[in-house]
PDB file of N, CA and C in Angstrom:
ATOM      1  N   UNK A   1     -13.571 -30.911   8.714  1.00  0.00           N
ATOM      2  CA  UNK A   1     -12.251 -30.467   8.329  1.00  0.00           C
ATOM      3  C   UNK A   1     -11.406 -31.700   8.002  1.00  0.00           C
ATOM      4  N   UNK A   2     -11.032 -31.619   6.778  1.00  0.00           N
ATOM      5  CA  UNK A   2      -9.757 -32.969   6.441  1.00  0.00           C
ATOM      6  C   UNK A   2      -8.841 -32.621   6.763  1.00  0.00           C
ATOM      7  N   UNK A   3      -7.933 -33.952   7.074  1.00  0.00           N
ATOM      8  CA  UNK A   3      -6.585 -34.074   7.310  1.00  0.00           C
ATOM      9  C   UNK A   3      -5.775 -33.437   7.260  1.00  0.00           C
ATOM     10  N   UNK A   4      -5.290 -32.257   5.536  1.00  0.00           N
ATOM     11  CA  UNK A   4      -4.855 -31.600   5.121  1.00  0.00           C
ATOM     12  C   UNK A   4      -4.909 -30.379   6.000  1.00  0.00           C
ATOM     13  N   UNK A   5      -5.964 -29.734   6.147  1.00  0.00           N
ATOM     14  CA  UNK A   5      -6.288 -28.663   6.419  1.00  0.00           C
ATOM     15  C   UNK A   5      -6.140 -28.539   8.374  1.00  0.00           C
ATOM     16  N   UNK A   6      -6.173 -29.891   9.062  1.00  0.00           N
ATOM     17  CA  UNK A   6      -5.394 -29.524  10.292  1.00  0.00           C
ATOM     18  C   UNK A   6      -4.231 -29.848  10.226  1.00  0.00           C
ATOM     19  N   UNK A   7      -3.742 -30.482   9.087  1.00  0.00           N
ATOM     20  CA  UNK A   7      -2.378 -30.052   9.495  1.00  0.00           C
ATOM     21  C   UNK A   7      -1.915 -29.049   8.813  1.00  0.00           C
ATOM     22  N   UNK A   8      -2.601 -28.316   8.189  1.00  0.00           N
ATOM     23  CA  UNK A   8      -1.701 -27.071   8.212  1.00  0.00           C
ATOM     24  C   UNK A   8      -2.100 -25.755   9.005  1.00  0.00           C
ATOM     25  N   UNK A   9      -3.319 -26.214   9.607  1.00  0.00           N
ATOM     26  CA  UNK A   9      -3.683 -25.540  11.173  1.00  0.00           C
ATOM     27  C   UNK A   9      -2.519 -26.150  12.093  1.00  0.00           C
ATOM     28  N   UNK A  10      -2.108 -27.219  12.244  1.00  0.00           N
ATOM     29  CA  UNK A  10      -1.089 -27.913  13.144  1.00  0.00           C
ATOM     30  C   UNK A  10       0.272 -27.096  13.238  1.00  0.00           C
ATOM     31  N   UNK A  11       0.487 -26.741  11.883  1.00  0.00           N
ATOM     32  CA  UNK A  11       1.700 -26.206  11.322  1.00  0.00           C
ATOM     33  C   UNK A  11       1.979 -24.710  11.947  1.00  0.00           C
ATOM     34  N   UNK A  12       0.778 -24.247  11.245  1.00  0.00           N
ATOM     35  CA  UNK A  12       0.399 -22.769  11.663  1.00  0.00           C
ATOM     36  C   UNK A  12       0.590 -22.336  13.451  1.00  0.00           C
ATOM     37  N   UNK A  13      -0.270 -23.453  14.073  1.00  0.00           N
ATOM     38  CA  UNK A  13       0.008 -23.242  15.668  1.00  0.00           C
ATOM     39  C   UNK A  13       1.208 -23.470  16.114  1.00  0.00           C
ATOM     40  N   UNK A  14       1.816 -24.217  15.709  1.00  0.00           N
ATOM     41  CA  UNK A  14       3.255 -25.037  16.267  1.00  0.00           C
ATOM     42  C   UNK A  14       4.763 -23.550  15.490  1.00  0.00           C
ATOM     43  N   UNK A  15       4.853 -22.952  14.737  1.00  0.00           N
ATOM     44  CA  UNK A  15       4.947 -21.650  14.160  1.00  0.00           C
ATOM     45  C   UNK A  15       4.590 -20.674  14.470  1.00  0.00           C
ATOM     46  N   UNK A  16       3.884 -20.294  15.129  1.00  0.00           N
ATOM     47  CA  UNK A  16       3.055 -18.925  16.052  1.00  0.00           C
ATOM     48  C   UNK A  16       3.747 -19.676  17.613  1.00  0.00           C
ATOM     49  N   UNK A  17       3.354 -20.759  17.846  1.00  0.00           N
ATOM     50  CA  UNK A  17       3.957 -21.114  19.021  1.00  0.00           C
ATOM     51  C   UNK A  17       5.453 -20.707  19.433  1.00  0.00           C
ATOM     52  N   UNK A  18       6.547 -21.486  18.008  1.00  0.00           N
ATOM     53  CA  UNK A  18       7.665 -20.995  18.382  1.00  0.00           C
ATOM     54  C   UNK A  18       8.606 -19.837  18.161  1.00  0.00           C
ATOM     55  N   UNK A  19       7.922 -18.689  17.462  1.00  0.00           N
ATOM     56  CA  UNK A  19       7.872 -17.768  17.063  1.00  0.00           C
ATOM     57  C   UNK A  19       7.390 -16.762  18.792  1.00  0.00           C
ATOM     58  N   UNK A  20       6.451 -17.050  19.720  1.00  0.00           N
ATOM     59  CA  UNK A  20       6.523 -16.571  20.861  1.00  0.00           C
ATOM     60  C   UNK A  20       7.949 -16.887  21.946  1.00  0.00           C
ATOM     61  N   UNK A  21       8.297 -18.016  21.396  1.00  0.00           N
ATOM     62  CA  UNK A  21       9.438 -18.488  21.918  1.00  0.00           C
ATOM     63  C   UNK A  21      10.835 -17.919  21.792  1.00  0.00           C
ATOM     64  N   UNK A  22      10.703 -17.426  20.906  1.00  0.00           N
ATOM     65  CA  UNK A  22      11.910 -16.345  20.572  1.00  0.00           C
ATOM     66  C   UNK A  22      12.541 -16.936  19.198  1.00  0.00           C
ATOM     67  N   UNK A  23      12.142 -17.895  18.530  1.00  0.00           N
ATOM     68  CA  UNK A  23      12.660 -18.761  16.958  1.00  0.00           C
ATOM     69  C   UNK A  23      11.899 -17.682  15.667  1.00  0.00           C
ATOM     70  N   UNK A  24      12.753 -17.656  15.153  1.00  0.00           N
ATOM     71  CA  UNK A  24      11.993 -16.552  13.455  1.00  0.00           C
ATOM     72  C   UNK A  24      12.513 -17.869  12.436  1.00  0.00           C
ATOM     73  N   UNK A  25      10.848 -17.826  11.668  1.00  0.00           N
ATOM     74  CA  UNK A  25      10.659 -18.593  10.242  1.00  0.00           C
ATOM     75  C   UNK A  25      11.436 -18.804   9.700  1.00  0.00           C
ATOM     76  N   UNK A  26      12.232 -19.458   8.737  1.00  0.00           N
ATOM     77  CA  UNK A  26      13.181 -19.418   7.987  1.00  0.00           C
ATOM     78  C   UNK A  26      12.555 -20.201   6.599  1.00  0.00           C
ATOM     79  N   UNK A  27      12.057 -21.183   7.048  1.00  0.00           N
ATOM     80  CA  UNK A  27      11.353 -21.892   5.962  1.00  0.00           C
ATOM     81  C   UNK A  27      10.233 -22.699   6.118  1.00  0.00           C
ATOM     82  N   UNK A  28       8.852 -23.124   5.480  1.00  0.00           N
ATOM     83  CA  UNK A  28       7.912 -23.594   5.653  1.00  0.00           C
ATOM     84  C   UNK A  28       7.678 -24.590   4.916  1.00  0.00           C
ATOM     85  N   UNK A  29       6.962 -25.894   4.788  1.00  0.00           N
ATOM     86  CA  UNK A  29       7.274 -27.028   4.061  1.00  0.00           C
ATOM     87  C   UNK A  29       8.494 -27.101   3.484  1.00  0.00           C
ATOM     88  N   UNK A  30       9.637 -27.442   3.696  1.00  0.00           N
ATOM     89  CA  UNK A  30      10.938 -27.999   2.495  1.00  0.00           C
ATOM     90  C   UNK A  30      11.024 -29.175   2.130  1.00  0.00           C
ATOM     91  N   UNK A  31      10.450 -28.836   0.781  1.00  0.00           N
ATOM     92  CA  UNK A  31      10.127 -30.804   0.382  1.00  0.00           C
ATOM     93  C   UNK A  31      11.428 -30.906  -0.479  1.00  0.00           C
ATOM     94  N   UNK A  32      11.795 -32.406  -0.562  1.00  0.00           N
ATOM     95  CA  UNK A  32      12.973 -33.006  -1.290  1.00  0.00           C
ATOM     96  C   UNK A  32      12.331 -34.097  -1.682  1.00  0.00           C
ATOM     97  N   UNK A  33      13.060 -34.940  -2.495  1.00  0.00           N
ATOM     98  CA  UNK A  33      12.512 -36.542  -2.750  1.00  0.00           C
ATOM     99  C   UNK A  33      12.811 -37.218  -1.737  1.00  0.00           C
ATOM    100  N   UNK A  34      12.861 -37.185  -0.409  1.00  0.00           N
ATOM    101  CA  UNK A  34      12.872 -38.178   0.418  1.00  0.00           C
ATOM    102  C   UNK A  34      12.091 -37.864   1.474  1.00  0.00           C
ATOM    103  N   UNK A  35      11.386 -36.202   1.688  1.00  0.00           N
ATOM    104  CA  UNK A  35      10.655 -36.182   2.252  1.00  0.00           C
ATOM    105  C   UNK A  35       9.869 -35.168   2.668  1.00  0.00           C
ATOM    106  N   UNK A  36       9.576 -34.110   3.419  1.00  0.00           N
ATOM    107  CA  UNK A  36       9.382 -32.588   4.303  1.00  0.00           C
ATOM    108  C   UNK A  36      10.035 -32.374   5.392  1.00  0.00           C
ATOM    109  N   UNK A  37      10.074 -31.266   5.476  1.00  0.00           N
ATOM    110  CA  UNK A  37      10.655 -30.356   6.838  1.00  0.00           C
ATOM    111  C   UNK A  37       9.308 -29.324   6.739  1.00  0.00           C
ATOM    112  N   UNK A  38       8.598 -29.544   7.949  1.00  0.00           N
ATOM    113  CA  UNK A  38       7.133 -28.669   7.865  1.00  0.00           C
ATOM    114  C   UNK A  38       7.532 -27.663   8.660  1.00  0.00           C
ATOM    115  N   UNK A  39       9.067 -27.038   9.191  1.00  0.00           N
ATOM    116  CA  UNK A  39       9.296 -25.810   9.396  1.00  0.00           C
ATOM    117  C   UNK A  39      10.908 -25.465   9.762  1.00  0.00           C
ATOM    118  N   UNK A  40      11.402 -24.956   9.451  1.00  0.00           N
ATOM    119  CA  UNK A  40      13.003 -24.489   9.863  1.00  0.00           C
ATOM    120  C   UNK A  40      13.272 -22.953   9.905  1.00  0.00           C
ATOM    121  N   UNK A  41      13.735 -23.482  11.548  1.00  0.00           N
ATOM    122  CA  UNK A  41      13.263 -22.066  12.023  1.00  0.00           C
ATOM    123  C   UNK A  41      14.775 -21.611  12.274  1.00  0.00           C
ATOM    124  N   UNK A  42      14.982 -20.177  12.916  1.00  0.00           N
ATOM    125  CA  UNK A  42      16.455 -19.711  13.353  1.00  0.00           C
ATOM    126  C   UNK A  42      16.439 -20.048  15.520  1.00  0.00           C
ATOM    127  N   UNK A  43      17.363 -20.431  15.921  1.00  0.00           N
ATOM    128  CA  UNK A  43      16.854 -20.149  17.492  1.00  0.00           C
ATOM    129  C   UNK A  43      18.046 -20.128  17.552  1.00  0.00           C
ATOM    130  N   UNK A  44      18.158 -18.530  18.164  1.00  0.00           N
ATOM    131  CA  UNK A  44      19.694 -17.589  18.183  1.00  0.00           C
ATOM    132  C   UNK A  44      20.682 -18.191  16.909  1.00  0.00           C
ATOM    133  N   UNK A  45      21.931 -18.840  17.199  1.00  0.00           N
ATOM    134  CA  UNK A  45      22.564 -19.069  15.923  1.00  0.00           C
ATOM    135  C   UNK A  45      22.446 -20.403  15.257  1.00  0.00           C
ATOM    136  N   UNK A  46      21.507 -20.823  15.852  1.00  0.00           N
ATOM    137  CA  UNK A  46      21.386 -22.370  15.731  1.00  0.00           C
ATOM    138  C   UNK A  46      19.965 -22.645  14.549  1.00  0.00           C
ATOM    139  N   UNK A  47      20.126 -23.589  13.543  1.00  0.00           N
ATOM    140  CA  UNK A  47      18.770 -23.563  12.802  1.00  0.00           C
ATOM    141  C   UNK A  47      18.218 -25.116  12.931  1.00  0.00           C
ATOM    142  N   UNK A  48      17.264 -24.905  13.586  1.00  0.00           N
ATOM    143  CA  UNK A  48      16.100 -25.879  13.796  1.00  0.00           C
ATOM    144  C   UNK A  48      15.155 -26.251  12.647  1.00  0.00           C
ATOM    145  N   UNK A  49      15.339 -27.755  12.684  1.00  0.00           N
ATOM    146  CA  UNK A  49      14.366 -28.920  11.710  1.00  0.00           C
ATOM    147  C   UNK A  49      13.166 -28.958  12.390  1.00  0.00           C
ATOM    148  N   UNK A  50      12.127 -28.457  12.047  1.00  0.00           N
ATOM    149  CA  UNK A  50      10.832 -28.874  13.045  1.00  0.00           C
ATOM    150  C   UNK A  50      10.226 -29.866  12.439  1.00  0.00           C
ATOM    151  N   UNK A  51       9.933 -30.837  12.852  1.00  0.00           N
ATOM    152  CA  UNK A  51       8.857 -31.627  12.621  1.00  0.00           C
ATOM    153  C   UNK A  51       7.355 -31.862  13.534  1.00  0.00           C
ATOM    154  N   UNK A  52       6.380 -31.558  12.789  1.00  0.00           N
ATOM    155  CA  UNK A  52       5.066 -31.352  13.456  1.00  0.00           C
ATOM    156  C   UNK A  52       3.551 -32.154  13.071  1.00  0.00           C
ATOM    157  N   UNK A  53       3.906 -32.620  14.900  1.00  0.00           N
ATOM    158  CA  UNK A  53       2.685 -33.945  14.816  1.00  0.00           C
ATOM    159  C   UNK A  53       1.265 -33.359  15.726  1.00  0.00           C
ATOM    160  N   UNK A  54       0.230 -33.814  15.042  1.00  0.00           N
ATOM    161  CA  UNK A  54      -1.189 -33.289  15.410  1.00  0.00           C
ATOM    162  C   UNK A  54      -1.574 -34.853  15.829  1.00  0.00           C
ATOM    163  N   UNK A  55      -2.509 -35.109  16.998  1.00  0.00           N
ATOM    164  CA  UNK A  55      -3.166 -35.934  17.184  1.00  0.00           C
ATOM    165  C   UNK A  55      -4.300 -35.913  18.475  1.00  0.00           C
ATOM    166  N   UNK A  56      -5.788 -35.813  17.468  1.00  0.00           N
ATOM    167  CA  UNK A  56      -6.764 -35.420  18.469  1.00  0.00           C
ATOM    168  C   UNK A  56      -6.869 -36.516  20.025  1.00  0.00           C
ATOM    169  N   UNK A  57      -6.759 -37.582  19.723  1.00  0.00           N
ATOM    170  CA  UNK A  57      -6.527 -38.539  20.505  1.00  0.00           C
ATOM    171  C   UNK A  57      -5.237 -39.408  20.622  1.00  0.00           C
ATOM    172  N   UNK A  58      -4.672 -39.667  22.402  1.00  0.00           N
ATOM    173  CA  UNK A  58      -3.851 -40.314  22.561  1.00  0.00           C
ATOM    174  C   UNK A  58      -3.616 -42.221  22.374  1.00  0.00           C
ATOM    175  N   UNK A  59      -4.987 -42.196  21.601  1.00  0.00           N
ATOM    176  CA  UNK A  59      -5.032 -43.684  21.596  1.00  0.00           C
ATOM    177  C   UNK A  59      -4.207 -44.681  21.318  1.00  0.00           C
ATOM    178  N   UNK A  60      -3.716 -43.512  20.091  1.00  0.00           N
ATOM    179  CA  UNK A  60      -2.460 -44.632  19.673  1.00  0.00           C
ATOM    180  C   UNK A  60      -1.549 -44.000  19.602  1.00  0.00           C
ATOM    181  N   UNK A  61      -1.075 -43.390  20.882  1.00  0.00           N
ATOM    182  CA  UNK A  61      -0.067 -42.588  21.020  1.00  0.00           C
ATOM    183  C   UNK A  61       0.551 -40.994  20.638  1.00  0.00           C
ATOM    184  N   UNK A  62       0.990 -41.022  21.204  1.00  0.00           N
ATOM    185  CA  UNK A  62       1.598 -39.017  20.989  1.00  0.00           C
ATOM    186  C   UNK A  62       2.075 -38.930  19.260  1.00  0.00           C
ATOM    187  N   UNK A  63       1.856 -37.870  19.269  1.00  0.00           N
ATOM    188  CA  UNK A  63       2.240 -37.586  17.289  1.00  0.00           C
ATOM    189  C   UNK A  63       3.734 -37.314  18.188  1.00  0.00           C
ATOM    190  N   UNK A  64       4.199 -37.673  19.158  1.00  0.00           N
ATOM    191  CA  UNK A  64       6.060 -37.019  19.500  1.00  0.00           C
ATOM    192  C   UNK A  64       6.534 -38.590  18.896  1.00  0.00           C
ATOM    193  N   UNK A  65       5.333 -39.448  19.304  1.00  0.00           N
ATOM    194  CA  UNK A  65       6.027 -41.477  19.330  1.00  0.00           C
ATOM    195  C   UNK A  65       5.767 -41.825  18.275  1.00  0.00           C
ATOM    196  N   UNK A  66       4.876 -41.069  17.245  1.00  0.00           N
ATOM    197  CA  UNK A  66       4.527 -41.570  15.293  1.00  0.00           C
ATOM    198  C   UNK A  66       6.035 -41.272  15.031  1.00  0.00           C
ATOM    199  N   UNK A  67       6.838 -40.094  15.388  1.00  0.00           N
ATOM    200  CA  UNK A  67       8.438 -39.677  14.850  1.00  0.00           C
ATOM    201  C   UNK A  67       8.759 -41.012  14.941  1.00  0.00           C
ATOM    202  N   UNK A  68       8.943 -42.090  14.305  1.00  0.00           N
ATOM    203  CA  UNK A  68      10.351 -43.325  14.438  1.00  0.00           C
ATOM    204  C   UNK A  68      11.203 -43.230  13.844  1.00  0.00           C
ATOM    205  N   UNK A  69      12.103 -44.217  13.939  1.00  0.00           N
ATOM    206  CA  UNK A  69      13.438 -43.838  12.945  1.00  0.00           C
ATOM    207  C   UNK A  69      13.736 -43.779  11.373  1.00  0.00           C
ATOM    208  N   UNK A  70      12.237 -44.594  11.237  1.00  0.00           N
ATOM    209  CA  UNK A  70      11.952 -44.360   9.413  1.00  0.00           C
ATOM    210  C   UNK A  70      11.659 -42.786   8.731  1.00  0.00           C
ATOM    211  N   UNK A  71      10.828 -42.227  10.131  1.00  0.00           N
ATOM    212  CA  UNK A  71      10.770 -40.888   9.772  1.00  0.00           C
ATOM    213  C   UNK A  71      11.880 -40.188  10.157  1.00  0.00           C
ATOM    214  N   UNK A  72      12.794 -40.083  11.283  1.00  0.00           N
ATOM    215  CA  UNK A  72      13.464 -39.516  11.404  1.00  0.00           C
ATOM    216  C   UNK A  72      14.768 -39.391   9.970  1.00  0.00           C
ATOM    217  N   UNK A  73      14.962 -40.673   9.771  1.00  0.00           N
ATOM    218  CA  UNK A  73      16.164 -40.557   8.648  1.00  0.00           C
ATOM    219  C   UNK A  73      15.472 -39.881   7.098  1.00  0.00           C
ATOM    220  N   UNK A  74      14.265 -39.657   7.005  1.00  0.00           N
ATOM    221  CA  UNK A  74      14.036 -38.705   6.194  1.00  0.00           C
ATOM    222  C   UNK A  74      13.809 -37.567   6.379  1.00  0.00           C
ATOM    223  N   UNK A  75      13.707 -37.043   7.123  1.00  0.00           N
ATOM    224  CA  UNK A  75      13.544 -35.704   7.596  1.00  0.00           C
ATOM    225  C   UNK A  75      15.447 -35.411   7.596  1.00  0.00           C
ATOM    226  N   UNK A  76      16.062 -36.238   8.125  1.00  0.00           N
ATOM    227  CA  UNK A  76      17.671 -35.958   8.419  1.00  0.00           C
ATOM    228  C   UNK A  76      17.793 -35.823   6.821  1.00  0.00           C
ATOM    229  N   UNK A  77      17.864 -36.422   6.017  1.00  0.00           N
ATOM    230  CA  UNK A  77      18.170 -36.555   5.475  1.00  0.00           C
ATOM    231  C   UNK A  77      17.767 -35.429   3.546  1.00  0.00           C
ATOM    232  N   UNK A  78      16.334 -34.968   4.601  1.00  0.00           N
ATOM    233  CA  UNK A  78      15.826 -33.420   3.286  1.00  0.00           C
ATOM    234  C   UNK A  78      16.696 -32.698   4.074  1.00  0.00           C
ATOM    235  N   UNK A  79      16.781 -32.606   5.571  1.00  0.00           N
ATOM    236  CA  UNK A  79      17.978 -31.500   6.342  1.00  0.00           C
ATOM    237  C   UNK A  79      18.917 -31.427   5.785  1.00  0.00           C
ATOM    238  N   UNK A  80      19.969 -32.798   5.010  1.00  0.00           N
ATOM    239  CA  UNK A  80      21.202 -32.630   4.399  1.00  0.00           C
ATOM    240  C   UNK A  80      21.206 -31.869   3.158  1.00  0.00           C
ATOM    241  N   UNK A  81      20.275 -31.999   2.109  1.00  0.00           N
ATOM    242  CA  UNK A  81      19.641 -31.845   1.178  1.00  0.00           C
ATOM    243  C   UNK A  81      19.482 -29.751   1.085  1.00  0.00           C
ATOM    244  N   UNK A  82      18.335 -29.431   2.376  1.00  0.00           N
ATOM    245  CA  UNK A  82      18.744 -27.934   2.598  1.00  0.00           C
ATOM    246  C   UNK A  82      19.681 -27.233   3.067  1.00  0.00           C
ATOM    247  N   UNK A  83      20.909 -28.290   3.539  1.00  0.00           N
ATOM    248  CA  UNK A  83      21.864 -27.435   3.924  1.00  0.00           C
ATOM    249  C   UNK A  83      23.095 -27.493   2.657  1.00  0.00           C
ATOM    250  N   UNK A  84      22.998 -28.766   1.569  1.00  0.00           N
ATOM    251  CA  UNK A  84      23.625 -28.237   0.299  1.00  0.00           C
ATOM    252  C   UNK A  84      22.896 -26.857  -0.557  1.00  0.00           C
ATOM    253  N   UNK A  85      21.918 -26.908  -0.390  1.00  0.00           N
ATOM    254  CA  UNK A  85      21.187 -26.364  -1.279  1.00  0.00           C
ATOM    255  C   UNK A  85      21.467 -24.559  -0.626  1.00  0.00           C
ATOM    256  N   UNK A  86      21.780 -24.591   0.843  1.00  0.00           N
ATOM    257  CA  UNK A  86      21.825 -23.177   1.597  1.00  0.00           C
ATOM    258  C   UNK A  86      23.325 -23.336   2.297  1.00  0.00           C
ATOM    259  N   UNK A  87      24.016 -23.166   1.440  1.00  0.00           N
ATOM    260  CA  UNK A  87      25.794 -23.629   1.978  1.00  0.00           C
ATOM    261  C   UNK A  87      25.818 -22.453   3.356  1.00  0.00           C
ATOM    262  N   UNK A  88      25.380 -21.368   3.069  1.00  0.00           N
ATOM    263  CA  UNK A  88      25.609 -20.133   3.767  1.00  0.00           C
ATOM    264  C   UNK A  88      24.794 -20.661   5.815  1.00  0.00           C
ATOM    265  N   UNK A  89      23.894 -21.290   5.597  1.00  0.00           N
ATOM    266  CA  UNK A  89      23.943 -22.116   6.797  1.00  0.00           C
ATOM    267  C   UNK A  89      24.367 -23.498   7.306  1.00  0.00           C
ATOM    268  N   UNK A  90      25.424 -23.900   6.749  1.00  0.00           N
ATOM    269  CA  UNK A  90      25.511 -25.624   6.818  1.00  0.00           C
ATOM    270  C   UNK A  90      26.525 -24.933   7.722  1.00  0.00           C
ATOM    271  N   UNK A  91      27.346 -23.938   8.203  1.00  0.00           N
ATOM    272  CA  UNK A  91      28.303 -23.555   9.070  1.00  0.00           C
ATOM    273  C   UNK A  91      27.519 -23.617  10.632  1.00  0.00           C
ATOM    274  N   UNK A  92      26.168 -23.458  10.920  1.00  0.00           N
ATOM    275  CA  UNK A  92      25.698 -23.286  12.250  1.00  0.00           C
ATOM    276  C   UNK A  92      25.150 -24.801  13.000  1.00  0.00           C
ATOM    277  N   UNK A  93      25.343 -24.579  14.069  1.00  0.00           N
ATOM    278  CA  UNK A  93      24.338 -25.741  14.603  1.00  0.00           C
ATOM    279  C   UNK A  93      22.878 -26.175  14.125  1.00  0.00           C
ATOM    280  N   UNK A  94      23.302 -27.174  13.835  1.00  0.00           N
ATOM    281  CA  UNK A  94      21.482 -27.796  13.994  1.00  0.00           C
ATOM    282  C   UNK A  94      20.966 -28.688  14.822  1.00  0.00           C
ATOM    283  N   UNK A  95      19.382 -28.700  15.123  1.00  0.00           N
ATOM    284  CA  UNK A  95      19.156 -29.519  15.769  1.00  0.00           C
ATOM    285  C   UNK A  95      17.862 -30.102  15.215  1.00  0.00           C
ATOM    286  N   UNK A  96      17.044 -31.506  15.316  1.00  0.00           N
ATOM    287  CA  UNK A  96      15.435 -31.587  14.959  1.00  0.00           C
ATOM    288  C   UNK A  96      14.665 -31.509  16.262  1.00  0.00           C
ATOM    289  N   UNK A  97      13.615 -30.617  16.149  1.00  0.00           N
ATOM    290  CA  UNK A  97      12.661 -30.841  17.479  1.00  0.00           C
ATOM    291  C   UNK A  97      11.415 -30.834  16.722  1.00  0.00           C
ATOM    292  N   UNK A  98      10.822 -32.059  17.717  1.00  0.00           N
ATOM    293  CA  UNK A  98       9.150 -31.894  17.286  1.00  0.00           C
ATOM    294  C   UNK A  98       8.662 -30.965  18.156  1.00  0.00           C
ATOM    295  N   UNK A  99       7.496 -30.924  17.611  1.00  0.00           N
ATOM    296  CA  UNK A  99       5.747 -30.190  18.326  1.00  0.00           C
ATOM    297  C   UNK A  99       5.103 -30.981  18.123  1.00  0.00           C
ATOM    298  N   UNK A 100       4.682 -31.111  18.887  1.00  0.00           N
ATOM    299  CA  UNK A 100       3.678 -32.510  19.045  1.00  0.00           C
ATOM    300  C   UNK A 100       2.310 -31.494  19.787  1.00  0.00           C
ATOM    301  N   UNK A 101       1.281 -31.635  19.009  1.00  0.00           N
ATOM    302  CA  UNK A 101       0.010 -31.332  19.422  1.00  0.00           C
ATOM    303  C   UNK A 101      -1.228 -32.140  19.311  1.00  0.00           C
ATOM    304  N   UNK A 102      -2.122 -32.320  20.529  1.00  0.00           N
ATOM    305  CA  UNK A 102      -3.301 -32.924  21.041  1.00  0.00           C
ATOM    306  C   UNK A 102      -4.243 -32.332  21.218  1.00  0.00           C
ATOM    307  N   UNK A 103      -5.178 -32.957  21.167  1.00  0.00           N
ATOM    308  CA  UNK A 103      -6.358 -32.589  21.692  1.00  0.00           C
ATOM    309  C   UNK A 103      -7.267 -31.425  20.989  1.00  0.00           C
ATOM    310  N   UNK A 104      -9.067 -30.872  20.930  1.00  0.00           N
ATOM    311  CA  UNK A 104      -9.478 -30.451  20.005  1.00  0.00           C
ATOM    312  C   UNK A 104      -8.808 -29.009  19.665  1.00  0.00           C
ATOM    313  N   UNK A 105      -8.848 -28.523  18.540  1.00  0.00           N
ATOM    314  CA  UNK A 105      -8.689 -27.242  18.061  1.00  0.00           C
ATOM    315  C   UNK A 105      -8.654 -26.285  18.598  1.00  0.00           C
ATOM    316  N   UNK A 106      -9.930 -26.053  19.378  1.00  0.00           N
ATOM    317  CA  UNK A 106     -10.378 -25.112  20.207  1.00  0.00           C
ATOM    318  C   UNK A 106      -9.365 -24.963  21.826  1.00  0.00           C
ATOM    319  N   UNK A 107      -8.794 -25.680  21.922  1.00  0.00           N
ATOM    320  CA  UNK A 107      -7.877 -25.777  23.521  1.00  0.00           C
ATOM    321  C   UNK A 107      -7.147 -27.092  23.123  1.00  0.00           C
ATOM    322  N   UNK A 108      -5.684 -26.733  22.292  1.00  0.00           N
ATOM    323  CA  UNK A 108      -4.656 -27.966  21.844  1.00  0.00           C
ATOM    324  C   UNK A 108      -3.927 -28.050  23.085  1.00  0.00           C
ATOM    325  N   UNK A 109      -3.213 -28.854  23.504  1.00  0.00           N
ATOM    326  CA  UNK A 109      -1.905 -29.250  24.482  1.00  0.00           C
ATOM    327  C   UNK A 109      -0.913 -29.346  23.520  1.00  0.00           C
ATOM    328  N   UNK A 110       0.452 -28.440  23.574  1.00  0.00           N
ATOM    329  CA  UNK A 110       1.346 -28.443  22.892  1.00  0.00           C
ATOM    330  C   UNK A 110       2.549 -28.873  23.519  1.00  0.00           C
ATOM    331  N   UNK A 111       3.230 -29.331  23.215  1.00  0.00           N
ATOM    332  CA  UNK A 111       4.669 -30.224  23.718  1.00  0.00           C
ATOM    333  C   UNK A 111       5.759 -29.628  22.843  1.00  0.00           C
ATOM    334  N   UNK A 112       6.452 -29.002  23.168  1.00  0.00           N
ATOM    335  CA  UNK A 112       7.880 -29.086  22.664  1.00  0.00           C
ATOM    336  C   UNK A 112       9.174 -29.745  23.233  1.00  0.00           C
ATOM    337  N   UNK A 113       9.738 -30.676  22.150  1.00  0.00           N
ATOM    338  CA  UNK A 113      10.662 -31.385  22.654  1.00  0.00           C
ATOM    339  C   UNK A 113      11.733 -30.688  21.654  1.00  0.00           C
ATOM    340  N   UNK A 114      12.782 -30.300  22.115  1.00  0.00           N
ATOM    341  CA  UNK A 114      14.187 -30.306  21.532  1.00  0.00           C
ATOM    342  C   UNK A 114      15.102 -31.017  21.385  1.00  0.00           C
ATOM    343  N   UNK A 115      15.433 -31.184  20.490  1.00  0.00           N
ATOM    344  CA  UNK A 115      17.121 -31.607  20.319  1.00  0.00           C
ATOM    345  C   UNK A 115      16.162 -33.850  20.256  1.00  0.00           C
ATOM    346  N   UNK A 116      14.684 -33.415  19.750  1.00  0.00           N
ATOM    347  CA  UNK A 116      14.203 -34.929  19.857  1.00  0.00           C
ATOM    348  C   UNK A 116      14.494 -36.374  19.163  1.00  0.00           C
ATOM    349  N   UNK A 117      15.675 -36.134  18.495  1.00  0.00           N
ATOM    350  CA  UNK A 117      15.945 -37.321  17.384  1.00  0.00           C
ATOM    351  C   UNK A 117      16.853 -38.051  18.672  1.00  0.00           C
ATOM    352  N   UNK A 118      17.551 -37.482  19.765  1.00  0.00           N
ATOM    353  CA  UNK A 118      18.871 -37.875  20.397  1.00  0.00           C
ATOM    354  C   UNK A 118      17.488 -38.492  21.562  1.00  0.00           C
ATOM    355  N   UNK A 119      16.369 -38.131  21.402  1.00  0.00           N
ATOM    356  CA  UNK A 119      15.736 -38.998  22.981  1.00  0.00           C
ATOM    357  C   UNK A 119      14.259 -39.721  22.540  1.00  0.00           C
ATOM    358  N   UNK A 120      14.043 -39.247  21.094  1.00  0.00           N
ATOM    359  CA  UNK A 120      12.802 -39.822  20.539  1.00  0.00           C
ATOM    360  C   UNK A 120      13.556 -41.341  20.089  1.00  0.00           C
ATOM    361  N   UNK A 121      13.031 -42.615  20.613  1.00  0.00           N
ATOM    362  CA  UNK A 121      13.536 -44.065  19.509  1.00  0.00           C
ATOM    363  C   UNK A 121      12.837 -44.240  18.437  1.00  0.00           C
TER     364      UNK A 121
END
């Protein structure tokens, strides 16, 4: 299986995941020229930036610690991008949280961090 194709198994789990959580879809890849949003979801009135990291091994760290601030300011920054583009939500809270998932396919460890740009460096 290539790259591609777990992460959009990555995507898929981390989306079914927060979808049990009580969050409904709103949008799936939102690409801009500066970058993706691989999910933006609703959680109650608030709309969530997901960003979602897969990594079979912790060797070189959690896909929560690949988020740095190079990625973060593009992801912020397609966020600004969908909220001109969707005026009708630029009125609600937002927040970015990763999913960060490990380990094989068959039995992942999933992490959700919220509100992760304010505690991810």
């Amino acid at each position: 299986m290539g790259p591609a194709r777990r992460g959009r198994d990555a995507e898929s789990l981390a989306c079914h995941y927060l979808q049990v959580q009580g969050l409904k879809l709103i949008e799936r890849n939102y690409q801009r020229r500066p970058g993706e949003i691989d999910l933006i979801m609703a959680d109650s009135d608030s709309l969530v930036f997901v960003e979602v990291r897969y990594r079979r091994q912790a060797r070189f760290g959690s896909g929560a610690e690949s988020v740095d601030r190079r990625k973060q300011a593009k992801i912020t920054a397609c966020a600004q991008l969908y909220l001109q583009a969707h005026p009708e939500m630029a009125a609600r809270p937002c927040r970015f949280d990763v999913i960060s998932i490990s380990g094989e396919a068959g039995d992942p460890a999933v992490e959700w961090i919220q509100d992760a740009f304010s505690t991810l460096v």
